[in-house]
C-alpha atoms as a PDB file:
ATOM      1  CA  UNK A   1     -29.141  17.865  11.602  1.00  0.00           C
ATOM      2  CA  UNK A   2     -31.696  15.399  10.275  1.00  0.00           C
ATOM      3  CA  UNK A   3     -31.087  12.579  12.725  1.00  0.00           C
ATOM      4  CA  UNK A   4     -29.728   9.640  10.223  1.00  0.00           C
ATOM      5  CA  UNK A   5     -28.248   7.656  13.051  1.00  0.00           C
ATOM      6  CA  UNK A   6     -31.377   7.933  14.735  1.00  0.00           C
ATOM      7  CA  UNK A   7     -33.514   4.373  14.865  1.00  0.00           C
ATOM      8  CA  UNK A   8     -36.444   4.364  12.568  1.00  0.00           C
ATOM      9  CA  UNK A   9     -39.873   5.671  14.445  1.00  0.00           C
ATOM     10  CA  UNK A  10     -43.409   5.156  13.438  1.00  0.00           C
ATOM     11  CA  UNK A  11     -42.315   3.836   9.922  1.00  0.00           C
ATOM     12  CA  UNK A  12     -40.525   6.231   8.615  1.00  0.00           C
ATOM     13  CA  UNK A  13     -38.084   6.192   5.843  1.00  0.00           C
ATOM     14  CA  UNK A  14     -34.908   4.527   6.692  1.00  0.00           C
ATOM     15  CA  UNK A  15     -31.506   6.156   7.227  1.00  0.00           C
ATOM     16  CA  UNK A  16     -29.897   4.774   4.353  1.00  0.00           C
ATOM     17  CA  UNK A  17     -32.137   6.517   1.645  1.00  0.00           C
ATOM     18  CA  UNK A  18     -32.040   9.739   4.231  1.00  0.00           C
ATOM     19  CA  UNK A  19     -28.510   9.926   4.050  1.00  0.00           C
ATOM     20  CA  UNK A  20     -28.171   9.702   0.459  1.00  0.00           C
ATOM     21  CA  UNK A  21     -30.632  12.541  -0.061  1.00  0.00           C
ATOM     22  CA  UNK A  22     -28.929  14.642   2.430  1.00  0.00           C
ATOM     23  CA  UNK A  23     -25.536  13.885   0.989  1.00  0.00           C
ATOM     24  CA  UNK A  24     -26.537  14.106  -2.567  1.00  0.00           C
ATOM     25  CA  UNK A  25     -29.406  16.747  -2.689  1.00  0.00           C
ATOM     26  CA  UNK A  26     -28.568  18.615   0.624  1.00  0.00           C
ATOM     27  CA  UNK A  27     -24.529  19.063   0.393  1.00  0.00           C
ATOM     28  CA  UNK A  28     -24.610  17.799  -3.270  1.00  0.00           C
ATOM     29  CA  UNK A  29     -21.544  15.740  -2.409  1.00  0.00           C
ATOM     30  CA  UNK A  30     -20.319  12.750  -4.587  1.00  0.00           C
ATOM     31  CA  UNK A  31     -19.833   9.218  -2.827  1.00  0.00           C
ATOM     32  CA  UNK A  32     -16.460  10.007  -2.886  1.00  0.00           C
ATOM     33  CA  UNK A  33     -16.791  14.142  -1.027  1.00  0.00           C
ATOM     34  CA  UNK A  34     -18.556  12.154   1.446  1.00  0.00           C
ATOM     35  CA  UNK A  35     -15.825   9.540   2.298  1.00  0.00           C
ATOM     36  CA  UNK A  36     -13.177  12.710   1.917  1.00  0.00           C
ATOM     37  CA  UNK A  37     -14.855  14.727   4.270  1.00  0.00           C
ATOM     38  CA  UNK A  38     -15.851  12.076   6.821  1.00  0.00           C
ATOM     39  CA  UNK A  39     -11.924  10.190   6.926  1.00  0.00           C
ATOM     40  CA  UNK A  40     -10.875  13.911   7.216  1.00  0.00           C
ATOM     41  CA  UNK A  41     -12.896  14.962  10.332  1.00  0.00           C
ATOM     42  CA  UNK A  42     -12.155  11.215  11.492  1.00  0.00           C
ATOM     43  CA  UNK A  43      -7.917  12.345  11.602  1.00  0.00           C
ATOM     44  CA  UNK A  44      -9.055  15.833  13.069  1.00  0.00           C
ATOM     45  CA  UNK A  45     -10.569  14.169  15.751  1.00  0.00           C
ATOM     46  CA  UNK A  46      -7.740  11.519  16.187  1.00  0.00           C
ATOM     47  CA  UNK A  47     -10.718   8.669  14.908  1.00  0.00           C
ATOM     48  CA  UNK A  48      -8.782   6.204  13.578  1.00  0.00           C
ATOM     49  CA  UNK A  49     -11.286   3.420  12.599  1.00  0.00           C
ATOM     50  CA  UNK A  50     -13.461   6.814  10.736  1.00  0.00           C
ATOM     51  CA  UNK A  51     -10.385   6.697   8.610  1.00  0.00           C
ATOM     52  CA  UNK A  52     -11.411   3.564   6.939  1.00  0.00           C
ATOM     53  CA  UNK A  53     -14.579   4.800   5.286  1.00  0.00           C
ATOM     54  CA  UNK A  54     -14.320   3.832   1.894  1.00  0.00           C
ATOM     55  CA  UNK A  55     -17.291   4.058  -1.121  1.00  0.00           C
ATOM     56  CA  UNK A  56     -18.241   0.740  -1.214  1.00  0.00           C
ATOM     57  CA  UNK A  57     -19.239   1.308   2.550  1.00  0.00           C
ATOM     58  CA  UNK A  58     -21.065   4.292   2.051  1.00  0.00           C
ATOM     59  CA  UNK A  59     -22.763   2.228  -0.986  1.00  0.00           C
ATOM     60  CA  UNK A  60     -24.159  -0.327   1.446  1.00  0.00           C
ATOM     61  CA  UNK A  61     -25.284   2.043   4.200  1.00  0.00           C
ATOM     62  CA  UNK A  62     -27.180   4.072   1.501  1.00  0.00           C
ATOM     63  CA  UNK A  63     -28.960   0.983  -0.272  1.00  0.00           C
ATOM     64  CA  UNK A  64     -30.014  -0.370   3.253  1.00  0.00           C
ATOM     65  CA  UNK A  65     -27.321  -3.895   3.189  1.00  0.00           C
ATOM     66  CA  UNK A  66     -25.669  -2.501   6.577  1.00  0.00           C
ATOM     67  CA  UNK A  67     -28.539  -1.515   8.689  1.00  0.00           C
ATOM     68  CA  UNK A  68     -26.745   1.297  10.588  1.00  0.00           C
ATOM     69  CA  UNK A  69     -23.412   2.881  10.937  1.00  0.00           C
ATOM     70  CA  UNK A  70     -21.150   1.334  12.920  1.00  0.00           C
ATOM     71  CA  UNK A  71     -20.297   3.037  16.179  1.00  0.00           C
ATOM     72  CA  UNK A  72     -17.003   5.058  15.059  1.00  0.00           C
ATOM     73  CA  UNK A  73     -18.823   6.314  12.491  1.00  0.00           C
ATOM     74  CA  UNK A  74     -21.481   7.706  14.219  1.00  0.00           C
ATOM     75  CA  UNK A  75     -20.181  10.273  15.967  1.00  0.00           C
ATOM     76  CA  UNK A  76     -18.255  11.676  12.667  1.00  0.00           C
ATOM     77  CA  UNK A  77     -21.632  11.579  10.998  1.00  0.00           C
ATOM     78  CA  UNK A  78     -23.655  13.925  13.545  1.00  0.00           C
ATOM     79  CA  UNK A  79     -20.642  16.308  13.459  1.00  0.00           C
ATOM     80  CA  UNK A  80     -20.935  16.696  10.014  1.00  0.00           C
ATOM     81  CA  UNK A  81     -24.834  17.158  10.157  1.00  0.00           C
ATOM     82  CA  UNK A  82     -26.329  14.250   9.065  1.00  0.00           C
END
């Protein structure tokens, strides 16, 4: 796990360039694998709001415009390692 949800310490990078390395170097997933596998674990664990991830969210997190996951999402997120 490499802490994306985590708040920024002694300026490091933020999460939203983090967790499009991890998800695009790391598990070499498209925007689109992410969303998949995040809504899926979301109805696994009876999430409803994870269920609403869509691209254009994942978009924004990544390029910095939402300046951390919401708090449904953050859960899903640690499960899946990021």
């Amino acid at each position: 796990m490499i802490g994306l949800v985590e708040s920024i310490r002694d300026g490091g990078e933020p999460w939203g360039p983090r967790l499009r390395r991890w998800r695009d170097e790391t598990k070499q997933w498209s925007q689109q694998d992410f969303v998949d596998q995040v809504v899926r674990l979301a109805f696994e664990l009876k999430e409803d709001r994870g269920t609403r991830l869509d691209t254009r969210l994942v978009g924004r997190w990544e390029t910095g415009a939402v300046k951390r996951p919401q708090a449904a999402y953050r859960p899903l997120l640690a499960h899946l390692g990021s």
